[in-house]
Protein backbone atom coordinates (compact mmCIF):
# COMPACT_ATOMS: atom_id res chain seq x y z
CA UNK A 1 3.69 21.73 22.48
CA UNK A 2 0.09 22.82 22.02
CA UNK A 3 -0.19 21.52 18.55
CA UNK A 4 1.35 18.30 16.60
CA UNK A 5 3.80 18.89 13.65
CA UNK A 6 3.29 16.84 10.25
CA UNK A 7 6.46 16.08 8.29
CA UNK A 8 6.47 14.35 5.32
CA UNK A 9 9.44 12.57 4.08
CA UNK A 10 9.08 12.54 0.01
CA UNK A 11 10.63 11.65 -2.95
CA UNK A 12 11.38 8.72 -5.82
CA UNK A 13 12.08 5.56 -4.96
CA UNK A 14 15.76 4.30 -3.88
CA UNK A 15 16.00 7.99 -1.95
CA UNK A 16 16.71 7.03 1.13
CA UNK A 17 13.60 7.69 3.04
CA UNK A 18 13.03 4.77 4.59
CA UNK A 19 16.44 4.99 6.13
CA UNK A 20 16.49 8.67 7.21
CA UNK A 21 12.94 8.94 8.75
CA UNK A 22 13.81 6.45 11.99
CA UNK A 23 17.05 8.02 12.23
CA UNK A 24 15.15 11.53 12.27
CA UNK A 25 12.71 10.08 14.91
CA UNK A 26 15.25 8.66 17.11
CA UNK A 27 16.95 11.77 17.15
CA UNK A 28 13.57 13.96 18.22
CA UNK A 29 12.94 11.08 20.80
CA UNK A 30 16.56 12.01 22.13
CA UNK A 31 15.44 15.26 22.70
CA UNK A 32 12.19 14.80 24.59
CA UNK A 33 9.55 14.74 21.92
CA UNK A 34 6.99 12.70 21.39
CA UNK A 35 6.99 11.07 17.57
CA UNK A 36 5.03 9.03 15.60
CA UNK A 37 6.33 6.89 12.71
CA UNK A 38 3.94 6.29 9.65
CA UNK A 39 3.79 5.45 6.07
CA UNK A 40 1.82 5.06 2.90
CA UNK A 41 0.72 2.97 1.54
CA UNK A 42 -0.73 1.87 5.21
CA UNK A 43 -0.85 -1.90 5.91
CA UNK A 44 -4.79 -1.17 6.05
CA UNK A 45 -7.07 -2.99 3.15
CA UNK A 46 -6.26 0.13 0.37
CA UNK A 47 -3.31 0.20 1.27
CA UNK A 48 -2.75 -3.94 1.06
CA UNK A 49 -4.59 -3.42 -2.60
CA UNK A 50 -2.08 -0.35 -3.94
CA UNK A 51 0.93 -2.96 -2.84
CA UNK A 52 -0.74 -5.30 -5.22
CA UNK A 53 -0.07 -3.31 -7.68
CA UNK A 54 3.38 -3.09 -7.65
CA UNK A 55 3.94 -5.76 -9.65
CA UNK A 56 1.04 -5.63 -11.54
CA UNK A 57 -0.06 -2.26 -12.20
CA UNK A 58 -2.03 -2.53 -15.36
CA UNK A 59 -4.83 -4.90 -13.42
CA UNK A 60 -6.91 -1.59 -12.51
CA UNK A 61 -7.51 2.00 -14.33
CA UNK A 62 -5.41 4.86 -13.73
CA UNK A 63 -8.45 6.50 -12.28
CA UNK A 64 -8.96 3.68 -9.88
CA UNK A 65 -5.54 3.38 -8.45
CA UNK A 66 -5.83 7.16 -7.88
CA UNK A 67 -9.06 6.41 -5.80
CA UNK A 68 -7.50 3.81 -3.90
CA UNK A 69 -4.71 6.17 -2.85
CA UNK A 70 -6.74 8.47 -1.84
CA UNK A 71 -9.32 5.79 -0.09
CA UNK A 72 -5.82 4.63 1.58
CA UNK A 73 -4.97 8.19 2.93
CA UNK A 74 -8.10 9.33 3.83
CA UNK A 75 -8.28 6.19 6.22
CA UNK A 76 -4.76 6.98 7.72
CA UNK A 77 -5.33 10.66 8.23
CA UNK A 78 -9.04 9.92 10.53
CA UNK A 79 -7.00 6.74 11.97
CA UNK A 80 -3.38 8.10 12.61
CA UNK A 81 -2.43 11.28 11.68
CA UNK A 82 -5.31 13.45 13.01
CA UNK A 83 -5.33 11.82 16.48
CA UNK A 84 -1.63 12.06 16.80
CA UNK A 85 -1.70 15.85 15.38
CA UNK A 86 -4.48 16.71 18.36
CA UNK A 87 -2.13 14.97 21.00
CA UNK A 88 0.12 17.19 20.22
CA UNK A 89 2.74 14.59 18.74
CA UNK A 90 5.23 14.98 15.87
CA UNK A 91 3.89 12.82 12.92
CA UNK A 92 6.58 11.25 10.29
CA UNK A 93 5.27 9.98 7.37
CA UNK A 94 7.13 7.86 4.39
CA UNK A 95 5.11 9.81 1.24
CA UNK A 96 1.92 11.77 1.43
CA UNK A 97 0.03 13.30 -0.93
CA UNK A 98 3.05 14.66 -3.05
CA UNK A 99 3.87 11.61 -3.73
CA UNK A 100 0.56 11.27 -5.34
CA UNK A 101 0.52 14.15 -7.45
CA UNK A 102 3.99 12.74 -8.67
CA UNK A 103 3.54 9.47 -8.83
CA UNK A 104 0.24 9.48 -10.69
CA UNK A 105 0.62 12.58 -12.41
CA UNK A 106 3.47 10.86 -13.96
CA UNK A 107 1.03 8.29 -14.98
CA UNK A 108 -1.38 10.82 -16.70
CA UNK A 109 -3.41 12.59 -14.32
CA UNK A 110 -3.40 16.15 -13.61
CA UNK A 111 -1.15 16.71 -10.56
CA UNK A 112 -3.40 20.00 -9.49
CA UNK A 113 -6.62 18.41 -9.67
CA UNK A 114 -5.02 15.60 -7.24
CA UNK A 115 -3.85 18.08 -4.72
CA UNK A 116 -7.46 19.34 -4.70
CA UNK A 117 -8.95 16.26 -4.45
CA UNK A 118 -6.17 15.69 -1.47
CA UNK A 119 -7.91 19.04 0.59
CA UNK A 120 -8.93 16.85 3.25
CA UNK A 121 -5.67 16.05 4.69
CA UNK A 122 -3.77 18.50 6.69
CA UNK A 123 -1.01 20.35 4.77
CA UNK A 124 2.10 19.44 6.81
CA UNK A 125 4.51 22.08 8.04
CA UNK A 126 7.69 20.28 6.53
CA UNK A 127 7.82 18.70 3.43
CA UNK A 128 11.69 16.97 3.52
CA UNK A 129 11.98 16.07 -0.52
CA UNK A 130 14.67 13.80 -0.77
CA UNK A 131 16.42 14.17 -4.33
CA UNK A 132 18.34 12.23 -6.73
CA UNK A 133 18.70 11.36 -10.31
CA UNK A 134 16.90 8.52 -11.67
CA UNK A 135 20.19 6.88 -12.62
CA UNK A 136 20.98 6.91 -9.34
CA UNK A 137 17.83 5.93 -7.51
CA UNK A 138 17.90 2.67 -9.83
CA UNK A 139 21.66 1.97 -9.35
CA UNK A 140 20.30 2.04 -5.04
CA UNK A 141 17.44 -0.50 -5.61
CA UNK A 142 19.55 -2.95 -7.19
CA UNK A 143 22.42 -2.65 -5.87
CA UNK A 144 21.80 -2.05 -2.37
CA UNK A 145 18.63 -3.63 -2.00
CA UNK A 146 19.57 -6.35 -4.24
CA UNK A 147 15.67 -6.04 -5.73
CA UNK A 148 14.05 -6.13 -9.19
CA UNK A 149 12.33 -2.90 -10.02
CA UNK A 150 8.49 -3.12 -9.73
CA UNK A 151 6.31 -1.14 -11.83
CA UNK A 152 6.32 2.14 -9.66
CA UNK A 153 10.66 2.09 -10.33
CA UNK A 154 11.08 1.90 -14.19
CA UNK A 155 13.22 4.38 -15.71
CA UNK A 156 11.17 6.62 -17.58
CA UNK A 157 8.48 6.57 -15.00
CA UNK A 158 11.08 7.40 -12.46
CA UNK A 159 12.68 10.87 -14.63
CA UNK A 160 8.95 11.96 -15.13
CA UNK A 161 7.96 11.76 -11.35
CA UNK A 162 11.26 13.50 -10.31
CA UNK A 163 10.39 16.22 -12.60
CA UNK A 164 6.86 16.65 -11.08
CA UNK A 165 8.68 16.90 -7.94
CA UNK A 166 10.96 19.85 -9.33
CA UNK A 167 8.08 21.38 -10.13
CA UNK A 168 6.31 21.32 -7.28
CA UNK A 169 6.61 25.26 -5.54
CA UNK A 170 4.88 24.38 -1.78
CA UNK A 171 6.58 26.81 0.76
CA UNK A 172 6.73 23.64 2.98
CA UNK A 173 9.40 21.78 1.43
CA UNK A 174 13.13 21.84 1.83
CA UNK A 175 14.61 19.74 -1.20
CA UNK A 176 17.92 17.77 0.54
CA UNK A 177 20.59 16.02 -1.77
CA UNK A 178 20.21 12.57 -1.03
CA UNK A 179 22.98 10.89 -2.94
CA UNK A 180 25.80 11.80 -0.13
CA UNK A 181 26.74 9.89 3.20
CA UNK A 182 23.83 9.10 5.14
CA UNK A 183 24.99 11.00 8.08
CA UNK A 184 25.33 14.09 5.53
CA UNK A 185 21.57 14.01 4.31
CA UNK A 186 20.59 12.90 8.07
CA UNK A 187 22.54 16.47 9.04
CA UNK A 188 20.65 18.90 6.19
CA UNK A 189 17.11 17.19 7.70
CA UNK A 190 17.90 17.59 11.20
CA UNK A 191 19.26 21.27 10.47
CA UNK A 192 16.01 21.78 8.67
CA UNK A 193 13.69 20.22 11.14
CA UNK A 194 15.34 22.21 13.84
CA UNK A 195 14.41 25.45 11.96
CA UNK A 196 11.24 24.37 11.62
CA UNK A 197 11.00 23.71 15.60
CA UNK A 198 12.31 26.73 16.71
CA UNK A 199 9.74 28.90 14.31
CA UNK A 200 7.08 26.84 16.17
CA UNK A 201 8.31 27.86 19.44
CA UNK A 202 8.63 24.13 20.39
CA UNK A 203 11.36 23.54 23.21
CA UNK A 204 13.25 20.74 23.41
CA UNK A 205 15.06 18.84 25.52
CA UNK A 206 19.31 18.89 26.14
């Protein structure tokens, strides 16, 4: 492979991503490739300051917790995903810039002047958006996680960022069901990163 591949795994909270993106990753490792796991927020210090605000969002301005997510990526694309893209390695990130344009165009700012002000990171070649009702993403983190929703999982902000989401027309992504059987949503990511491989020419192993 000449080139790396970006995916991005997206979509509300309580989706599954977390889950599916190792199991994705193991599975590409099974077949020769070399992968990188990732995810933002980072554990760098904008990314430390946008978990802050998970319980406390209302401590800074819209417009700086935009900045700081941007700050946060623009860090993690020069630190990780550039270096790993010129290696030649497949990157796997937990949320990227959609999540952005969702999350805090939900919040009130315009969701096309964030993907402009996103132009410095690399447009990945898969966008996986994992989707679910709101109803149901809630029903995960609480009952499955057995947490307390912060201030990124109400309701309402929830419905509003999956509709930004549904809106969303990027060629890249490939919008998977997420509220069946693991292995069922694992199947409909591998089928579609699989595509994706074989339009890149990549070979694999087995």
């Amino acid at each position: 492979m000449n080139q790396g591949i970006l995916i991005a795994f997206e979509g509300i909270d309580g989706t599954g991503k977390s889950t599916q993106l190792p199991q994705l990753a193991a599975y590409l490792r099974s077949l020769g490739l070399e992968v990188i796991e990732t995810r933002e927020p980072t554990t760098g210090v904008y990314g430390q300051e946008i978990r802050s605000l998970f319980q406390n969002r209302q401590r800074v301005t819209r417009e700086r917790e935009l900045e700081l997510f941007l700050l946060d990526r623009r860090q993690h694309v020069e630190e990780c995903i550039l270096p790993a893209l010129v290696q030649g390695k497949i990157v796997l990130t937990d949320r990227y810039y959609f999540s952005t344009a969702a999350y805090q165009g939900a919040a009130g700012c315009d969701p096309a002047e964030i993907f402009v002000r996103n132009s410095f990171a690399p447009e990945p070649d898969l966008v996986l958006l994992l989707v679910m009702s709101a109803d149901e993403s809630i029903a995960r983190i609480r009952d499955l996680r057995g947490e307390t929703l912060n201030d990124f999982e109400q309701r309402d902000q929830l419905e509003k960022v999956a509709a930004l989401f549904a809106s969303f027309p990027h060629g890249c992504i490939v919008r998977i069901p997420a509220a069946r059987p693991m292995m069922e949503v694992q199947s409909s990511i591998r089928e579609a990163v699989l595509q994706l491989l074989e339009n890149k020419g990549v070979e694999c192993a087995g």
